[in-house]
Protein backbone atom coordinates (compact mmCIF):
# COMPACT_ATOMS: atom_id res chain seq x y z
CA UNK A 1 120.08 96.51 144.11
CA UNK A 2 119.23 97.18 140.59
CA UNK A 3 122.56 97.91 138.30
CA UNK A 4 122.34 100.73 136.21
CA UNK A 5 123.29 101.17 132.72
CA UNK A 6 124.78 104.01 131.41
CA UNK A 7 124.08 105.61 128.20
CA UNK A 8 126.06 107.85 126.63
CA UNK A 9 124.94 111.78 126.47
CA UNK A 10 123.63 112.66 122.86
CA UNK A 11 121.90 108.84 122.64
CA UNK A 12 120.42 110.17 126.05
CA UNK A 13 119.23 113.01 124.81
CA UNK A 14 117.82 111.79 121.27
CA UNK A 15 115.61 109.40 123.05
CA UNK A 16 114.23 111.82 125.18
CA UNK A 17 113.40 114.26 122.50
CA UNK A 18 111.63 111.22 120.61
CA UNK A 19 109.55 110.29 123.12
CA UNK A 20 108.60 113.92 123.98
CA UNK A 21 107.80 114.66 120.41
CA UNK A 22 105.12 111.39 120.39
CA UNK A 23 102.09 113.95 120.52
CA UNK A 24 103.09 116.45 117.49
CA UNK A 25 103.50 113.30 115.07
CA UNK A 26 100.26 111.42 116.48
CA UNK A 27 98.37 115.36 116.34
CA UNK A 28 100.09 115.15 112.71
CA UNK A 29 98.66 111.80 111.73
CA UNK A 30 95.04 112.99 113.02
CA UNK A 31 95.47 116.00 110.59
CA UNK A 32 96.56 113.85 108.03
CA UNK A 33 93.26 111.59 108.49
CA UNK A 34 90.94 114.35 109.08
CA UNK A 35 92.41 116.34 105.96
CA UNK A 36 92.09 113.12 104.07
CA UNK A 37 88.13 112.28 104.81
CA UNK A 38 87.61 115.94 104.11
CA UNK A 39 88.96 115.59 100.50
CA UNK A 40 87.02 112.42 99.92
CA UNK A 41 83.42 114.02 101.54
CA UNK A 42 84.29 117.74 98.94
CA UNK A 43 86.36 115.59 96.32
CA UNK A 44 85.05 117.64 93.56
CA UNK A 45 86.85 120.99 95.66
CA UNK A 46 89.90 118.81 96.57
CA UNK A 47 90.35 118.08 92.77
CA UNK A 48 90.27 121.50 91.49
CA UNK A 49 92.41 122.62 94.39
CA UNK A 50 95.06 119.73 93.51
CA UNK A 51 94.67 120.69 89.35
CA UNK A 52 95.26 124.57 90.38
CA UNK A 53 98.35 123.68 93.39
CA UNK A 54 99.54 121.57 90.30
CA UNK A 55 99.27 124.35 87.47
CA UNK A 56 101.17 126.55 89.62
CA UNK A 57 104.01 124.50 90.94
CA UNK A 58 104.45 124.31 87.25
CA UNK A 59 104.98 127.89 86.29
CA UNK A 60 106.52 128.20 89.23
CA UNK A 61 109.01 125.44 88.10
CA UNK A 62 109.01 127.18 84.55
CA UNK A 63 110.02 129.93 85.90
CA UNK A 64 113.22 128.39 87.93
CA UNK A 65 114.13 126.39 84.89
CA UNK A 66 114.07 129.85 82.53
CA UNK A 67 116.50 131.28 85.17
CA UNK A 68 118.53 128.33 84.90
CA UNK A 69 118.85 128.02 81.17
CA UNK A 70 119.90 131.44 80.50
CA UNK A 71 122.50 130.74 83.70
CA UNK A 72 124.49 127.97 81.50
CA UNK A 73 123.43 129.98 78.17
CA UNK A 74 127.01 129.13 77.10
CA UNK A 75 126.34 125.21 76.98
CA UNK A 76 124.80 123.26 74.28
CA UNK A 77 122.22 122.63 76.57
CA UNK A 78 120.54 125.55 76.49
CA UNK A 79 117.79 124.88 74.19
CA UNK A 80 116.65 121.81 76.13
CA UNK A 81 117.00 123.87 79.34
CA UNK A 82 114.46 126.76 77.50
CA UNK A 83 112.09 124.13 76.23
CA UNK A 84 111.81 122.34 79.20
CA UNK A 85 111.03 125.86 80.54
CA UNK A 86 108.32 126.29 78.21
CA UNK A 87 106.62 122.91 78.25
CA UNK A 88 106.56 123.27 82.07
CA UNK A 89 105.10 126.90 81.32
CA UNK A 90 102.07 125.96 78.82
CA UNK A 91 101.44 123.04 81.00
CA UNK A 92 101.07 124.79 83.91
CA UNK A 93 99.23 127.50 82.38
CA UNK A 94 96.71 125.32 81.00
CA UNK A 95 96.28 123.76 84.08
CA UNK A 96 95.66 127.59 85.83
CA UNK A 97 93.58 128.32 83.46
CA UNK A 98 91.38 125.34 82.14
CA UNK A 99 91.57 123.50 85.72
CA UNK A 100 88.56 121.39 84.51
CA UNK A 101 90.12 120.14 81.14
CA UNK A 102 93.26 119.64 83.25
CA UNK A 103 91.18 117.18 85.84
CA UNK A 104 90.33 115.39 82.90
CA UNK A 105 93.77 115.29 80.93
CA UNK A 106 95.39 113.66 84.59
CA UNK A 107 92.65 111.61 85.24
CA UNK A 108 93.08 109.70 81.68
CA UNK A 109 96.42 109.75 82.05
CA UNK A 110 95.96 108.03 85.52
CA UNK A 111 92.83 105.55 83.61
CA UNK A 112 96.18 104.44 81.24
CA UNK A 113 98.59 103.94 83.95
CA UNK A 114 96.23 101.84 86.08
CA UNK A 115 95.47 99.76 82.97
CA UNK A 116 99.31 99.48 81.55
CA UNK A 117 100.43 99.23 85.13
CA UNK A 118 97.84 96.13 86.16
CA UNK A 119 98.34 94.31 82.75
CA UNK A 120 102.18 94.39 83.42
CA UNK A 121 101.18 93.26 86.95
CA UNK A 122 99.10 90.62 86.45
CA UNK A 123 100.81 89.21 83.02
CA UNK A 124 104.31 89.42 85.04
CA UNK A 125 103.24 87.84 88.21
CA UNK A 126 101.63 85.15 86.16
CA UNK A 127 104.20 84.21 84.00
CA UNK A 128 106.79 84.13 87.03
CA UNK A 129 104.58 82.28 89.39
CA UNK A 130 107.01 83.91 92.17
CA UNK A 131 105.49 82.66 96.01
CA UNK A 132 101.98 84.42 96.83
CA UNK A 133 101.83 85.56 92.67
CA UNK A 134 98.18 84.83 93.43
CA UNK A 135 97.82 87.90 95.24
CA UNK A 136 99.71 90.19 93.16
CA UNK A 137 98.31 89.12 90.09
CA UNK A 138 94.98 90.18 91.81
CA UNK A 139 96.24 93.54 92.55
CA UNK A 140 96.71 93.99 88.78
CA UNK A 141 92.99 93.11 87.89
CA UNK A 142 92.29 95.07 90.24
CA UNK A 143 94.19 98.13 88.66
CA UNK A 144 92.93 96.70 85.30
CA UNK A 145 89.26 97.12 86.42
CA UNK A 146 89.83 100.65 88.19
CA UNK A 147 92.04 102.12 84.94
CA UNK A 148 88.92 100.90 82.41
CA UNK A 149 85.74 101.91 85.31
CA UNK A 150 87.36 105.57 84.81
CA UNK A 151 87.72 105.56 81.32
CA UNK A 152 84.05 104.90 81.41
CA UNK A 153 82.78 107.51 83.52
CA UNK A 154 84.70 109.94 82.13
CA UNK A 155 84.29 112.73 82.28
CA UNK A 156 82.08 112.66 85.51
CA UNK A 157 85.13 110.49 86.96
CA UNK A 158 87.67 113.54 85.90
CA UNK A 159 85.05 115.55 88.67
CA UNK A 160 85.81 113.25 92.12
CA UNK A 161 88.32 110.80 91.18
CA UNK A 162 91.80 113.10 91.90
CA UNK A 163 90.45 114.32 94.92
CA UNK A 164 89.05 111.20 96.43
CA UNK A 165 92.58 109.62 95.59
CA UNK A 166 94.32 111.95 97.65
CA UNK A 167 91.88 111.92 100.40
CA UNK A 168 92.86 107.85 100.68
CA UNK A 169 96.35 108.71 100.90
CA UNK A 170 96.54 110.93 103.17
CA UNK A 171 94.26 108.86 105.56
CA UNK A 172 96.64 105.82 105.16
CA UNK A 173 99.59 108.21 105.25
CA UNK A 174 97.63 109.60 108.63
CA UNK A 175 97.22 106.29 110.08
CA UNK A 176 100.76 105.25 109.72
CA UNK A 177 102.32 108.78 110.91
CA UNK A 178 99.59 108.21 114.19
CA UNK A 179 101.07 104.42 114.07
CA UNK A 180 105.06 105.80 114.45
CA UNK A 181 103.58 108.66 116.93
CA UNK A 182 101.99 105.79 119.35
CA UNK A 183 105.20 103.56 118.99
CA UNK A 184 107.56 106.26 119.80
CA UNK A 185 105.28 106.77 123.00
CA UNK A 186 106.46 103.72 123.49
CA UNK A 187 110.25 104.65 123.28
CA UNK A 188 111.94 104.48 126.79
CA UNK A 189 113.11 108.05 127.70
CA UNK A 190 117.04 107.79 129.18
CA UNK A 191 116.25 107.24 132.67
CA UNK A 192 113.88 104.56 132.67
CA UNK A 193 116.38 103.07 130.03
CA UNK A 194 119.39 103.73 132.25
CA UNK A 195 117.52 102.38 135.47
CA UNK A 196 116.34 99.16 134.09
């Protein structure tokens, strides 16, 4: 005779809504990975669409901080509240308007931060010789070599570059959300828990 284990009522019922909710995230990480290799095969689209989504949570942001400003008018802050509101404002603007210019103004911005960002990298990880520095020292050549490769297509690279970025992520970000979705099939529900 097999002893049973009790388990208390909302634990119960939290691992029987994980494991029935398995399929959405797995159907979510498929989306994610299908979204993702359509942005790298139409990355010029996906990075116009990501300049314009960009350009508009900006204004939109403008907007919220103008409201905001003039809400604490009475504090010394204001002016840094209304010029916030205006930087975020042109910015976005710009970005609406000029979407082209504005792939190219983020994608040197991201050429810098891959080169500033591997030099730190590598430099660091060499100078601290930390256990496996090898590798992360490689990761900031790598960066290194990426940051100055865009610099030198540009501005072809301003084109693809955004959008094929984002189509990576979100197929790595897919393939882990499909990961958690096929482990939480995995997740006992309450009664084979309770009759093991």
């Amino acid at each position: 005779m097999t002893e049973r284990t009790w388990i208390p009522g909302p634990i119960a019922a939290g691992l029987d809504e994980i494991h029935h909710s398995w399929g959405w995230v797995l159907a979510l990480g498929i989306a994610l990975i299908v979204t993702g290799g359509a942005c790298i095969m139409a990355a010029s689209m996906a990075t116009l669409v990501t300049v314009l989504i960009f350009g508009w949570l900006l204004l939109v942001a403008a907007v919220i901080s103008v409201v905001h400003a003039f809400r604490t008018r009475a504090r010394s802050s204001f002016p840094l509240h209304l010029m916030s509101a205006v930087l975020r404002g042109v910015t976005g603007f710009l970005l609406v308007r000029y979407p082209l210019a504005g792939a190219m103004s983020l994608t040197l911005i991201l050429a810098s931060f891959f080169i500033v960002g591997g030099m730190v990298r590598a430099i660091g990880s060499a100078a601290l010789q930390f256990a496996h520095w090898g590798w992360r020292a490689l990761s900031g050549v790598i960066s290194i070599a990426l940051g100055i490769v865009l610099l030198l297509q540009l501005p072809v690279s301003s084109i693809w570059f955004i959008g094929f970025a984002i189509g990576v992520d979100l197929i790595f970000d897919g393939v882990g959300v499909a990961a958690v979705g096929m482990a939480l099939h995995r997740v006992p529900t309450s009664q084979r828990l309770a009759s093991s």
